[in-house]
Each structure stands twice: as structure tokens, then as C-alpha cells.
N, C-alpha and C. Protein backbone atom coordinates (compact mmCIF):
# COMPACT_ATOMS: atom_id res chain seq x y z
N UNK A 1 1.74 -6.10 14.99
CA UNK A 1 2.19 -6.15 13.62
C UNK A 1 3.62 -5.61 13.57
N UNK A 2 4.18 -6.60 12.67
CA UNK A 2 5.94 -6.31 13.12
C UNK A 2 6.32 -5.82 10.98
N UNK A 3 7.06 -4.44 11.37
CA UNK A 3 7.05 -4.25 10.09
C UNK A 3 8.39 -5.26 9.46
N UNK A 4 8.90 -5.39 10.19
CA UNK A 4 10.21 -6.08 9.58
C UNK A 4 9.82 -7.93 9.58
N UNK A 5 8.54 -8.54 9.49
CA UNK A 5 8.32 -9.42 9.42
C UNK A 5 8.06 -9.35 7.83
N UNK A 6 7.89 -8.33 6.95
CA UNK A 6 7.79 -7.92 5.52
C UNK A 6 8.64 -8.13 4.96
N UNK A 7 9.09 -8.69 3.98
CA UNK A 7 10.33 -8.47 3.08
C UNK A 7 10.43 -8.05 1.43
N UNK A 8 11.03 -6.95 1.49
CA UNK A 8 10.63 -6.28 0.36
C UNK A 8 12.15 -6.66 -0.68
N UNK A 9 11.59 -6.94 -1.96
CA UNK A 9 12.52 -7.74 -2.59
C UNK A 9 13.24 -6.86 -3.99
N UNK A 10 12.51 -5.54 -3.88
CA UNK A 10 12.95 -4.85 -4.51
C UNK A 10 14.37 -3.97 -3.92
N UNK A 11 15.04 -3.60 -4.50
CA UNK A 11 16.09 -2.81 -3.57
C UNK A 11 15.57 -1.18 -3.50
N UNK A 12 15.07 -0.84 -4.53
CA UNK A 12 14.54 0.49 -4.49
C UNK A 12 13.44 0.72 -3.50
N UNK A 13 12.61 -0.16 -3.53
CA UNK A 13 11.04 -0.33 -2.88
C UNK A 13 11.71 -0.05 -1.26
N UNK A 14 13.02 -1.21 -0.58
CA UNK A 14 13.87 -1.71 0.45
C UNK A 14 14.22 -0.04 0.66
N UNK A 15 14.73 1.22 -0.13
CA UNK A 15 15.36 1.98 -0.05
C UNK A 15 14.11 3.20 0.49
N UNK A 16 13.54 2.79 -0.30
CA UNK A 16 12.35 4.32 0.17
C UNK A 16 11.46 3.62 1.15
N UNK A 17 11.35 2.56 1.71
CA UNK A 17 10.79 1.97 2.84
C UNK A 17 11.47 2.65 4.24
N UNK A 18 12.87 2.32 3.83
CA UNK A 18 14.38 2.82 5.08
C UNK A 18 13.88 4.06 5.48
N UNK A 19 14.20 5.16 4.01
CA UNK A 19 14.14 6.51 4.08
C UNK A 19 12.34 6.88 4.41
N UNK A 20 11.72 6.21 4.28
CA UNK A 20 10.14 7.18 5.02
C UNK A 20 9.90 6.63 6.54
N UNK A 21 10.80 5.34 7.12
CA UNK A 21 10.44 4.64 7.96
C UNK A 21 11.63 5.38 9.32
N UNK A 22 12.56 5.88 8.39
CA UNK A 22 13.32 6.63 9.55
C UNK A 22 12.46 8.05 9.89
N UNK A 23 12.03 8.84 8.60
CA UNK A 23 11.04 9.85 8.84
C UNK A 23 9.77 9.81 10.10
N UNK A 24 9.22 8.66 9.74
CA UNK A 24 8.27 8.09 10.65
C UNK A 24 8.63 8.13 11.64
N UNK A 25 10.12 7.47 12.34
CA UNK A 25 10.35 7.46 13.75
C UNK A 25 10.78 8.73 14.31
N UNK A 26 10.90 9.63 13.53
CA UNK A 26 11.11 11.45 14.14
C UNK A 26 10.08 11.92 14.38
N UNK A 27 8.90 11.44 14.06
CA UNK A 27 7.05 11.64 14.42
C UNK A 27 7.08 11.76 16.00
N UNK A 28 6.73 12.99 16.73
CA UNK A 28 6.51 12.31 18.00
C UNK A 28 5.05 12.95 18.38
N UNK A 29 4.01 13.70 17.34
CA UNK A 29 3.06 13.64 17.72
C UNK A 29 2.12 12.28 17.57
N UNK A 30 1.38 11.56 18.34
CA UNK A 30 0.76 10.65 17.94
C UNK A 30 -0.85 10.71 17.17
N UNK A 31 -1.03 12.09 17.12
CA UNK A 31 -2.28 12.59 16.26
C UNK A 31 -1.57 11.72 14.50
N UNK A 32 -0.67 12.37 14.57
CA UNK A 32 -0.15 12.55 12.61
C UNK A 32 0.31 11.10 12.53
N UNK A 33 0.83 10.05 13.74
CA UNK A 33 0.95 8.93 13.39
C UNK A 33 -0.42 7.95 12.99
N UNK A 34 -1.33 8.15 13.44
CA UNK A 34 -2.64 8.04 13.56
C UNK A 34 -3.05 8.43 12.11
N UNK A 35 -2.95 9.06 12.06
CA UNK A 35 -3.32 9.64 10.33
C UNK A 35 -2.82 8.73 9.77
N UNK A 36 -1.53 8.72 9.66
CA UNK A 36 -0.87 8.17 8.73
C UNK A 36 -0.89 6.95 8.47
N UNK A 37 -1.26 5.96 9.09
CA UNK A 37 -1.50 4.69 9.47
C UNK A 37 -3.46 4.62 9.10
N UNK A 38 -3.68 5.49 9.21
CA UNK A 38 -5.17 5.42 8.54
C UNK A 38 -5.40 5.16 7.27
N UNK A 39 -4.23 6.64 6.74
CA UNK A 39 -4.49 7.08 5.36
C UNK A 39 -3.36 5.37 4.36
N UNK A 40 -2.51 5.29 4.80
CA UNK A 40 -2.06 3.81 4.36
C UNK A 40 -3.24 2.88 4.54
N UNK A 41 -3.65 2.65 5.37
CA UNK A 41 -4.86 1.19 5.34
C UNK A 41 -5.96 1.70 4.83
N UNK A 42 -6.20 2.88 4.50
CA UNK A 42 -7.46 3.26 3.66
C UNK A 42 -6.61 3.25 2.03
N UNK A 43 -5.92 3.46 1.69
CA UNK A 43 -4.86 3.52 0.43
C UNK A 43 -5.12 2.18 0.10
N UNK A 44 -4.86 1.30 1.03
CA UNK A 44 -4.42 -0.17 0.96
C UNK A 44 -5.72 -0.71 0.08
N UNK A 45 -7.11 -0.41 1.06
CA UNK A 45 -8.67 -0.71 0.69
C UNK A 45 -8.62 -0.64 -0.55
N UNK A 46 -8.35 1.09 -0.97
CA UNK A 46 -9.08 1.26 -2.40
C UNK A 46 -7.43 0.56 -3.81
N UNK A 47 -6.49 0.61 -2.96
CA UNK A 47 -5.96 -0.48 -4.03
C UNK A 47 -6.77 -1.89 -4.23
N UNK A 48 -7.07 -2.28 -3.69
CA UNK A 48 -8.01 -3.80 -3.82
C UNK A 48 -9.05 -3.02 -4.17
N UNK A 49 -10.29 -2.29 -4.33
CA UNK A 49 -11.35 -1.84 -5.10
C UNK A 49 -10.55 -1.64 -6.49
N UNK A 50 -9.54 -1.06 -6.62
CA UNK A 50 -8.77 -0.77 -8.10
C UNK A 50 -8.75 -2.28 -9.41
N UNK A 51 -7.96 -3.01 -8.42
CA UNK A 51 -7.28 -4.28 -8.96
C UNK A 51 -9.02 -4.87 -8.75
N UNK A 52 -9.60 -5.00 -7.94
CA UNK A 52 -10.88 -5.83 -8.45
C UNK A 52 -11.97 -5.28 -9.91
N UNK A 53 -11.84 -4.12 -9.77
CA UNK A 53 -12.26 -3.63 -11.06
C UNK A 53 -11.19 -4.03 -11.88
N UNK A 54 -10.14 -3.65 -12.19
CA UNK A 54 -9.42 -4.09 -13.47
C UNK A 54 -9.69 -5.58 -13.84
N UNK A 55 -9.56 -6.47 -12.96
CA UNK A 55 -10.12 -7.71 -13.03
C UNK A 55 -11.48 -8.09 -13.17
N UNK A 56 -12.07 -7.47 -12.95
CA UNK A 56 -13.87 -7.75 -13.58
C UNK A 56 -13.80 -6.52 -14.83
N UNK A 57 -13.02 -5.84 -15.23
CA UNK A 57 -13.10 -5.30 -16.47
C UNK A 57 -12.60 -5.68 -17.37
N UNK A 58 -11.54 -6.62 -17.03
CA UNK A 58 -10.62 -7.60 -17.86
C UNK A 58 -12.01 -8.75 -18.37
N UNK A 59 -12.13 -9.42 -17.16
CA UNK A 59 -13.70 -10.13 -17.65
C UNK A 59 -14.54 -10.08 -18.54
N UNK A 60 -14.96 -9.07 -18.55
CA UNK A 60 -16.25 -8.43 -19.31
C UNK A 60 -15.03 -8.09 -20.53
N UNK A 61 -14.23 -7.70 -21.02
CA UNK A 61 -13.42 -7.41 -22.28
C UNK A 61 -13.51 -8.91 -23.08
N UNK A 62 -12.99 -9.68 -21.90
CA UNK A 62 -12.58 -11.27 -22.61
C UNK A 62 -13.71 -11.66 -23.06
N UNK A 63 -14.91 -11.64 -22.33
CA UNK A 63 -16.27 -12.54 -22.19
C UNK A 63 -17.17 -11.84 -23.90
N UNK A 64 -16.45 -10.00 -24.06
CA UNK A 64 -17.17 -10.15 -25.03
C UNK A 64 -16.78 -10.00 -26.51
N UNK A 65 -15.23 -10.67 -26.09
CA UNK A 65 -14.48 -11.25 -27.97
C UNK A 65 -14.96 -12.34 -27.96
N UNK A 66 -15.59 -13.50 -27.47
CA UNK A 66 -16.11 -14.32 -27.67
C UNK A 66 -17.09 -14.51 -28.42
């Protein structure tokens, strides 16, 4: 997985990507990289549990002005 195959189209988003991604490469324990790469793809999960509830709660709102 190549991070720069991403393109982030925000300039701010582009800016704090730079600045945590240079942080990242001063990491030289590989325990805390490990974490960190966990705790992002577990972040990632419960964003999609989030947005699927808002979207089946959106549902059920619409389904019962009807």
C-alpha cells in the first residue's frame, strides 16, 4: 500500500497529512508504528459503523413522514 497513490484534494487535509506523515517517519520504534496503523484502520471501521447508522437513521426518519 503506497500512501502517495492517495490524493488529497483539500490543501489543508494535503497540509496536516505532510506534517503527521513527516512525524511518522521520526518513529523508529516499530511497536508505536504498529499501534498506530491499528488504531487508524480500527478508526477507519467504526467511521463506516457511524455513516451506516446515519444512513439507516436517515431511513427510518424519511420512511416515517410518509
Amino acid at each position: 500500500m503506497n500512501p502517495d497513490n492517495i490524493e488529497l484534494e483539500n490543501l489543508s487535509k494535503n497540509f496536516e497529512y505532510f506534517k503527521y506523515s513527516s512525524e511518522i517517519d521520526k518513529i523508529e520504534n516499530v511497536q508505536d508504528l504498529r499501534d498506530i496503523a491499528k488504531s487508524y484502520y480500527k478508526l477507519y471501521l467504526k467511521q463506516q459503523e457511524v455513516i451506516s447508522s446515519l444512513s439507516f437513521d436517515n431511513l427510518t426518519i424519511n420512511s416515517n413522514k410518509e
